[in-house]
Protein backbone atom coordinates (compact mmCIF):
# COMPACT_ATOMS: atom_id res chain seq x y z
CA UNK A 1 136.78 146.78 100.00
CA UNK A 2 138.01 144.22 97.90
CA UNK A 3 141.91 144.54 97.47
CA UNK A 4 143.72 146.43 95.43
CA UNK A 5 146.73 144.68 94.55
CA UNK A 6 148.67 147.62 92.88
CA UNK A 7 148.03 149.91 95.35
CA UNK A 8 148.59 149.86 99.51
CA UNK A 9 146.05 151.13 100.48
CA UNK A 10 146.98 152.10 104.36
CA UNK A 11 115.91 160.57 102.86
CA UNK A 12 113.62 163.63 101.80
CA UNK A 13 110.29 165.31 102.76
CA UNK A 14 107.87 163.31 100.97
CA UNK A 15 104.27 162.80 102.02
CA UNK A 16 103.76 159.79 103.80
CA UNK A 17 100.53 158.18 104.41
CA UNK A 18 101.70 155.44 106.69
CA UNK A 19 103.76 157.99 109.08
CA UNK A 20 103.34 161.29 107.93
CA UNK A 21 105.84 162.30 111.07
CA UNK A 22 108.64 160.53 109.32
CA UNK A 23 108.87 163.14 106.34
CA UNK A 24 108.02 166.03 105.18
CA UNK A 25 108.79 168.30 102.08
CA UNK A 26 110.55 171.03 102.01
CA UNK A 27 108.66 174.18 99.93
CA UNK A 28 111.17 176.48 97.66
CA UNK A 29 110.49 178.30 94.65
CA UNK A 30 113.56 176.11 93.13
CA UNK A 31 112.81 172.95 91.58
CA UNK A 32 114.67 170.91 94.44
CA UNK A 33 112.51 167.92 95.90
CA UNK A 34 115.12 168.10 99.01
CA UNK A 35 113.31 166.90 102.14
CA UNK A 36 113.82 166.92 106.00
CA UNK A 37 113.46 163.52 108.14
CA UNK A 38 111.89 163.86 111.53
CA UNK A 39 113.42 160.31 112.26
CA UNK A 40 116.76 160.91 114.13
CA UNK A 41 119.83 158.00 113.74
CA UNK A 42 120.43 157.11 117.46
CA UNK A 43 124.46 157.58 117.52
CA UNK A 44 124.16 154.69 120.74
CA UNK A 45 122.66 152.03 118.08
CA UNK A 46 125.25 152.96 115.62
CA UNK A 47 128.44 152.56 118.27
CA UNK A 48 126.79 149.04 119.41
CA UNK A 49 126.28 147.84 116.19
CA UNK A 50 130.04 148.69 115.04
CA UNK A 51 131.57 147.88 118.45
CA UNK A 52 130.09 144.21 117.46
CA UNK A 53 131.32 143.84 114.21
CA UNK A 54 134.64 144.64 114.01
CA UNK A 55 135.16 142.47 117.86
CA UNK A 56 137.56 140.62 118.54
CA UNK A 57 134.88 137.75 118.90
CA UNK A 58 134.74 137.75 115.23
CA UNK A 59 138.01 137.27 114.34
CA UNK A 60 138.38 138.91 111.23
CA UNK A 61 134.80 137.74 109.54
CA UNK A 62 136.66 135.65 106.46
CA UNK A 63 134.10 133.91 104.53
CA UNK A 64 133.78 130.40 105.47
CA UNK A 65 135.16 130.73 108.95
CA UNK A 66 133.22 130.18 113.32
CA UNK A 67 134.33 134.09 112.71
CA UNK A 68 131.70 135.28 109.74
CA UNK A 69 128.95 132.85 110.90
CA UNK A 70 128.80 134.73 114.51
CA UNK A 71 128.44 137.88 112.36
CA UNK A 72 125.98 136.09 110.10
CA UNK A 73 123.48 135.04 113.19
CA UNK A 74 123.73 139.17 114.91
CA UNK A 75 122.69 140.10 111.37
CA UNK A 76 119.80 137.83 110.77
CA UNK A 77 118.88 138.10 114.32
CA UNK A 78 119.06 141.86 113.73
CA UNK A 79 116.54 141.44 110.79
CA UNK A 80 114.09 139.38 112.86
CA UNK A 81 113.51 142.44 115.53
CA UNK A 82 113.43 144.66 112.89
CA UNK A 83 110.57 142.51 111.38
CA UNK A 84 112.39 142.38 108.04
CA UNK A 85 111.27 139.74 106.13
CA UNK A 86 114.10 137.12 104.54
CA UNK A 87 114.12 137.21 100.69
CA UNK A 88 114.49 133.82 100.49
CA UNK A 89 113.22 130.96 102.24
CA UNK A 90 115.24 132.30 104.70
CA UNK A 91 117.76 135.18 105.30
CA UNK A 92 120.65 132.85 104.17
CA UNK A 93 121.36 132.74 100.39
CA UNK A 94 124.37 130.54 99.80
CA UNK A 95 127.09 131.28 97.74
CA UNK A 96 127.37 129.13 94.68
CA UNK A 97 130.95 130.00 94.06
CA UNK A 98 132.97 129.39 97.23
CA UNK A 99 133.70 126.07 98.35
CA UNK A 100 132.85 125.85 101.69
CA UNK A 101 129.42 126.84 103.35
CA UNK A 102 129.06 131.02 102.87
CA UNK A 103 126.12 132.90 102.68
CA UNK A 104 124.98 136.38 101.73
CA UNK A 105 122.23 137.66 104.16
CA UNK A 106 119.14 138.97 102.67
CA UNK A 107 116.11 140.74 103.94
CA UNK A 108 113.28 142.95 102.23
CA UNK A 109 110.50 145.33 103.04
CA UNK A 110 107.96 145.42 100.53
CA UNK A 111 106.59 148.72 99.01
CA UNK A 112 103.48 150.42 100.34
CA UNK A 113 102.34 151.14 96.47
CA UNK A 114 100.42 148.47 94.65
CA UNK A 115 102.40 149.66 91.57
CA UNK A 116 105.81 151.02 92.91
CA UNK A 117 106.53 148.22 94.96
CA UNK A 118 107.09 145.79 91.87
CA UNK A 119 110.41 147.52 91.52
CA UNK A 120 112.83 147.57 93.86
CA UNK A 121 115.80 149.01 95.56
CA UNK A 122 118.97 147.32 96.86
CA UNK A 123 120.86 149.17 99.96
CA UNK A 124 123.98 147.09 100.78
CA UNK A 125 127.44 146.34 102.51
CA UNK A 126 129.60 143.85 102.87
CA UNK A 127 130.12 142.08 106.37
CA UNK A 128 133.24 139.16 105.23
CA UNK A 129 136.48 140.83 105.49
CA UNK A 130 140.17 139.51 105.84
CA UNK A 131 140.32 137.52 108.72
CA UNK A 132 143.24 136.34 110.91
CA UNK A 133 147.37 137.60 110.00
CA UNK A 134 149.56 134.27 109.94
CA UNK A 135 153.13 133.54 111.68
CA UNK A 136 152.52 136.82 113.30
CA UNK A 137 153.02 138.34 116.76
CA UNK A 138 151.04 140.47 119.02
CA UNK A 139 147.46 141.67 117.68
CA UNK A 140 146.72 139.32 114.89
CA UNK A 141 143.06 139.93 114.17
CA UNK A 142 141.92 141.95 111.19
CA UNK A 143 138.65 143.48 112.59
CA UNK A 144 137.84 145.66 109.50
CA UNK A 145 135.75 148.39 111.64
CA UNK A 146 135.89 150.49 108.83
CA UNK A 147 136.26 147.82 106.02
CA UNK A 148 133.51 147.40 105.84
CA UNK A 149 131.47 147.34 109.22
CA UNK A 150 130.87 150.83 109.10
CA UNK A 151 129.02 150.15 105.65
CA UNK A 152 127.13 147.52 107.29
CA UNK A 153 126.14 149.44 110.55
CA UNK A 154 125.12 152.50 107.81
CA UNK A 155 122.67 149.63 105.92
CA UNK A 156 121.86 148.38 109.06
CA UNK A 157 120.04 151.93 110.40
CA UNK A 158 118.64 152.89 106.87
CA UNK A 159 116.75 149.43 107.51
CA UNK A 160 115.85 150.41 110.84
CA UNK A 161 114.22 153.22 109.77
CA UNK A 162 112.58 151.82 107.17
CA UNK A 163 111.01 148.92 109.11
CA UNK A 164 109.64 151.73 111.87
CA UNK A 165 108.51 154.34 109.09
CA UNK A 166 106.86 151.99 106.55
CA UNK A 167 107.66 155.34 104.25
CA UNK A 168 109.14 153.09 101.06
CA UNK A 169 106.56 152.56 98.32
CA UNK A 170 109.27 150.79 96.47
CA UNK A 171 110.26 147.24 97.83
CA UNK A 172 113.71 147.55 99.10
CA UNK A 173 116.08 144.66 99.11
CA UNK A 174 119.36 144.55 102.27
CA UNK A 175 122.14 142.46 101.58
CA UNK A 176 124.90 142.16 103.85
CA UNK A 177 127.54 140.08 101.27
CA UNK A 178 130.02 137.21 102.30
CA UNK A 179 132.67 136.92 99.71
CA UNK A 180 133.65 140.75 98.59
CA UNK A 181 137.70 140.30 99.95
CA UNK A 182 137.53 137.25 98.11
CA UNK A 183 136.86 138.64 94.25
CA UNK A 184 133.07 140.08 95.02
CA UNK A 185 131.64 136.67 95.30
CA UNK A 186 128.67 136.96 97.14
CA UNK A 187 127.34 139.78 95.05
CA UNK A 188 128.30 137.82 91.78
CA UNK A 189 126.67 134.89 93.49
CA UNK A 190 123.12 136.54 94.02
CA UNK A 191 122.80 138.43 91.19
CA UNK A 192 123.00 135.25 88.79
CA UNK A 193 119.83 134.29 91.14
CA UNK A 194 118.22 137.24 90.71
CA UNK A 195 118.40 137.72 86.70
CA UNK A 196 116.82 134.15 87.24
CA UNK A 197 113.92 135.53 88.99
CA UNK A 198 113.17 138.70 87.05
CA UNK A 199 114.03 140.89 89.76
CA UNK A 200 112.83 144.27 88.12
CA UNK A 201 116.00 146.77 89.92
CA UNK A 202 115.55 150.32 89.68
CA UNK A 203 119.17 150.96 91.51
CA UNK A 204 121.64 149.82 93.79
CA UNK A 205 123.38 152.11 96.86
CA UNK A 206 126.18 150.34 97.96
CA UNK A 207 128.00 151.21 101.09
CA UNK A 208 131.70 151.33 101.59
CA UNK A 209 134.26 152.18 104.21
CA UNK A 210 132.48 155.22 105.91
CA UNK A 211 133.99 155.32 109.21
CA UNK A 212 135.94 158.64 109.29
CA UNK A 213 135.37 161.56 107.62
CA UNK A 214 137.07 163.66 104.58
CA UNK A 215 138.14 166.97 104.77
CA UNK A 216 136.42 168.10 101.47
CA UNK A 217 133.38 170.79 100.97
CA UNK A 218 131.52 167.15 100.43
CA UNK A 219 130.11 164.76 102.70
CA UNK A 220 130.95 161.36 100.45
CA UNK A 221 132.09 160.58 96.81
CA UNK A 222 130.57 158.16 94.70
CA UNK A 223 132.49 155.52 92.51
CA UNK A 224 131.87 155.97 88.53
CA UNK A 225 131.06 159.47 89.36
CA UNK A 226 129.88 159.80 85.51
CA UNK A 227 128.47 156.88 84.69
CA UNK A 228 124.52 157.93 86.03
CA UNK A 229 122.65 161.21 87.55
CA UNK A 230 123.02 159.25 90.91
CA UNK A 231 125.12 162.19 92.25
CA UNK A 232 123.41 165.02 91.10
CA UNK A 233 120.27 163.35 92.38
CA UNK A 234 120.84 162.26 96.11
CA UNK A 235 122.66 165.88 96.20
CA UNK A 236 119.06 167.39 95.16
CA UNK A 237 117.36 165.00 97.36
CA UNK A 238 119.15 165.87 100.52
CA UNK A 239 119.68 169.65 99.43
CA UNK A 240 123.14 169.76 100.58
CA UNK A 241 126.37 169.35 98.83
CA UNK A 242 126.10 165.01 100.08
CA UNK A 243 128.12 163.59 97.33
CA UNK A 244 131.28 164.90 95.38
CA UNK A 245 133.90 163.90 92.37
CA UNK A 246 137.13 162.29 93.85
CA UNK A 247 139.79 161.90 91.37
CA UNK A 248 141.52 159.47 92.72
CA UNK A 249 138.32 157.10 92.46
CA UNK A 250 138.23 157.37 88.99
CA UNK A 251 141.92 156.72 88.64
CA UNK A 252 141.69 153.18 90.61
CA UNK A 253 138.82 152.58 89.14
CA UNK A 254 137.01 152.05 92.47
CA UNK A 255 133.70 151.47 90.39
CA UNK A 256 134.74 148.08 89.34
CA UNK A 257 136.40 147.21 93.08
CA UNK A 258 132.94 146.37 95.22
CA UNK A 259 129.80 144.85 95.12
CA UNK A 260 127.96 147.70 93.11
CA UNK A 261 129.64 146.22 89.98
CA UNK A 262 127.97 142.84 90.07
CA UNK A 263 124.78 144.58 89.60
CA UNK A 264 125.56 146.86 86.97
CA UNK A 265 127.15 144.30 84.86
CA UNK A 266 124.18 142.10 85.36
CA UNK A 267 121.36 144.55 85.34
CA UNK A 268 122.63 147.77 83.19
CA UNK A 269 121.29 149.93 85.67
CA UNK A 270 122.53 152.63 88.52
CA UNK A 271 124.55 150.70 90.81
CA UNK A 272 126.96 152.21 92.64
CA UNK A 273 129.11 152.45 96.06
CA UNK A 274 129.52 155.57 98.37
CA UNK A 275 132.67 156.15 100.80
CA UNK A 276 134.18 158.15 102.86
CA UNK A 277 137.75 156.53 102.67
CA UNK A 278 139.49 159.36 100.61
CA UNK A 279 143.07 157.94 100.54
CA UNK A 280 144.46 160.41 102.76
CA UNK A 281 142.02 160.01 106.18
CA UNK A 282 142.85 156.39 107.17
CA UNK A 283 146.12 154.25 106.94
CA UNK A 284 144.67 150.98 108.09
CA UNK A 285 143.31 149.69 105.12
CA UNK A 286 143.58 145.49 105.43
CA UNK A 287 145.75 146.29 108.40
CA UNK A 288 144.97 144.65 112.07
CA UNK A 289 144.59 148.26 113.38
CA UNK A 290 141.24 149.01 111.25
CA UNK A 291 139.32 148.85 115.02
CA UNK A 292 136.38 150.09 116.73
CA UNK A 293 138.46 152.74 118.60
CA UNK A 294 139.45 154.30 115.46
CA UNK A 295 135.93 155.05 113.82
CA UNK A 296 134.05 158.05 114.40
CA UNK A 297 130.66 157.18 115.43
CA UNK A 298 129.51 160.93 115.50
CA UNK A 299 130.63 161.22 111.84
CA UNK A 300 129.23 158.03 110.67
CA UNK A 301 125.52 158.78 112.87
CA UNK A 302 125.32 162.07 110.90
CA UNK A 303 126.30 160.12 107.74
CA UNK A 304 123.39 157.82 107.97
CA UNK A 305 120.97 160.91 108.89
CA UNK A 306 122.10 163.05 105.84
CA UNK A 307 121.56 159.93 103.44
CA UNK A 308 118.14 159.47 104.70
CA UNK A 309 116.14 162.11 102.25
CA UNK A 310 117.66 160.62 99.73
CA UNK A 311 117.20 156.92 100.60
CA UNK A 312 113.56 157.68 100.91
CA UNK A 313 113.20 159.59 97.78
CA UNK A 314 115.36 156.98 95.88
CA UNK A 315 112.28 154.54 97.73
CA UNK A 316 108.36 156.67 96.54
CA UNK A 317 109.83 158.68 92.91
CA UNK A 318 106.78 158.45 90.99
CA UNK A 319 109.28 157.32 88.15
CA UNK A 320 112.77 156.11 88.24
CA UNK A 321 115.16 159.70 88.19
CA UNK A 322 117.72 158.20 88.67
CA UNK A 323 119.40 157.03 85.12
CA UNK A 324 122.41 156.15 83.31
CA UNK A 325 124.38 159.00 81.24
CA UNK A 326 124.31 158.04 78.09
């Protein structure tokens, strides 16, 4: 999460013609479309993917550092098994507002519907984070397993799934952004390429520091609560009580703090982040002791299960519920 300098901070049962075992819908005499997912998150894949990120080997992921472009390669590397396409020419989009070589990575699955797949969805994270402490002793590597590796490893899976089910009749865009700790540069970067190319977005999910879990009646909280249905809908689409109000969101103004805001102030429409970093559950925010051992994996596996109905709805809506309040 990109820093907040006045604070110190310490998918649905849907038919699916392509794999009608990935999801199915859920009958009730309410008007709920919430939906059960056969596909189950492997909690192994999630700890592996983490455990990578937020190594030591990294050192810190800053953009423009041998740290980041070790993360960059396990990402696009990741995409190429997955047989996620790149974007782009390739998975690399450079930044155009960083002065040394960055780059965003960027895959996409196209839609299964000859319609529905002209619009599309963007799931995302950011995998750049602070780096390496100077003039310090001891443990001087700032691994960011929760900031924001957890985010990515969440991305990461919904892709996964994705990929295997072929159950998205939308086209769905993953970007992993360089840049965020820096002043959300990646995302400000691609998004100026995108308005270039017409890219007709129904919504962004963004993903943000979801590596231990609240003690709240609610699984996550959503930043600009108010600003769209997006709530209300992934809470109908899982049929659980998924997403909740935080206050202290709306009072720092976390809405305008990561890479969801790039898209809604270029493209008007839903764009927003999810967390699970509450204020109160973790105290090493931009601190050296943000690592691996610290993250629940158990929480974040059943994170990235209870998101799926709503990923997939979000992905084959006949129309685009999800809308702005006006």
């Amino acid at each position: 999460m990109k820093k907040l300098y006045f604070l110190l901070l310490p998918l649905i049962v849907v038919s699916c013609k392509s794999n009608p075992s990935a999801v199915t819908e859920k009958t009730s005499s309410s008007s709920s479309k919430s939906v059960e997912i056969a596909y189950k998150v492997k909690e192994s894949e999630v700890s592996d993917f983490l455990k990578y990120l937020s190594s030591d080997e990294l050192e810190g992921r800053e953009t423009g550092t041998k740290g980041i472009e070790k993360a960059a390669v396990f990402l696009e590397d990741f995409f190429k098994k997955n047989n996620i396409k790149p974007y782009f020419s390739s998975y690399r989009d450079t930044l155009t507002n960083f002065k040394s070589p960055a780059f965003n990575i960027v895959g996409v699955l196209e839609g299964t519907d000859p319609e529905l797949k002209k619009e599309f969805v963007v799931l995302s994270a950011h995998y750049d984070h602070i780096g390496v402490e100077k003039n310090k002793q001891g443990d001087v590597i700032n691994n960011g397993a929760n900031d924001d590796a957890s985010g990515l490893t969440a991305v990461a899976q919904m892709a996964k799934y994705f990929a295997e089910t072929k159950s998205n009749k939308r086209s769905i865009v993953f970007v992993f952004f360089a840049g965020e700790e820096k002043g959300l540069l990646g995302s400000k970067s691609l998004v100026q390429k995108l308005k270039k190319k017409d890219f007709n977005l129904y919504t962004q999910l963004n993903i943000e520091m979801i590596g231990v879990p609240m003690k709240r009646d609610y699984l996550a909280y959503i930043t600009g609560f108010d600003k769209s249905n997006m709530a209300e809908k992934i809470n109908e689409y899982t049929g659980k009580k998924t997403i909740g109000f935080l206050p202290k969101e709306a009072e720092y103004k976390l809405f305008y703090r990561s890479d969801n805001y790039s898209f809604f102030e270029a493209f008007g429409k839903p764009c927003q982040s999810l967390s699970t970093f509450d204020f109160e559950n973790f105290e090493f925010y931009h601190h050296v002791s943000d690592e691996f051992k610290v993250m629940d994996i158990a929480h974040m596996t059943s994170f990235i299960q209870e998101l799926l109905p709503a990923v997939t709805q979000i992905s084959v809506s006949p129309t685009e519920e999800i809308t702005m309040n006006k």
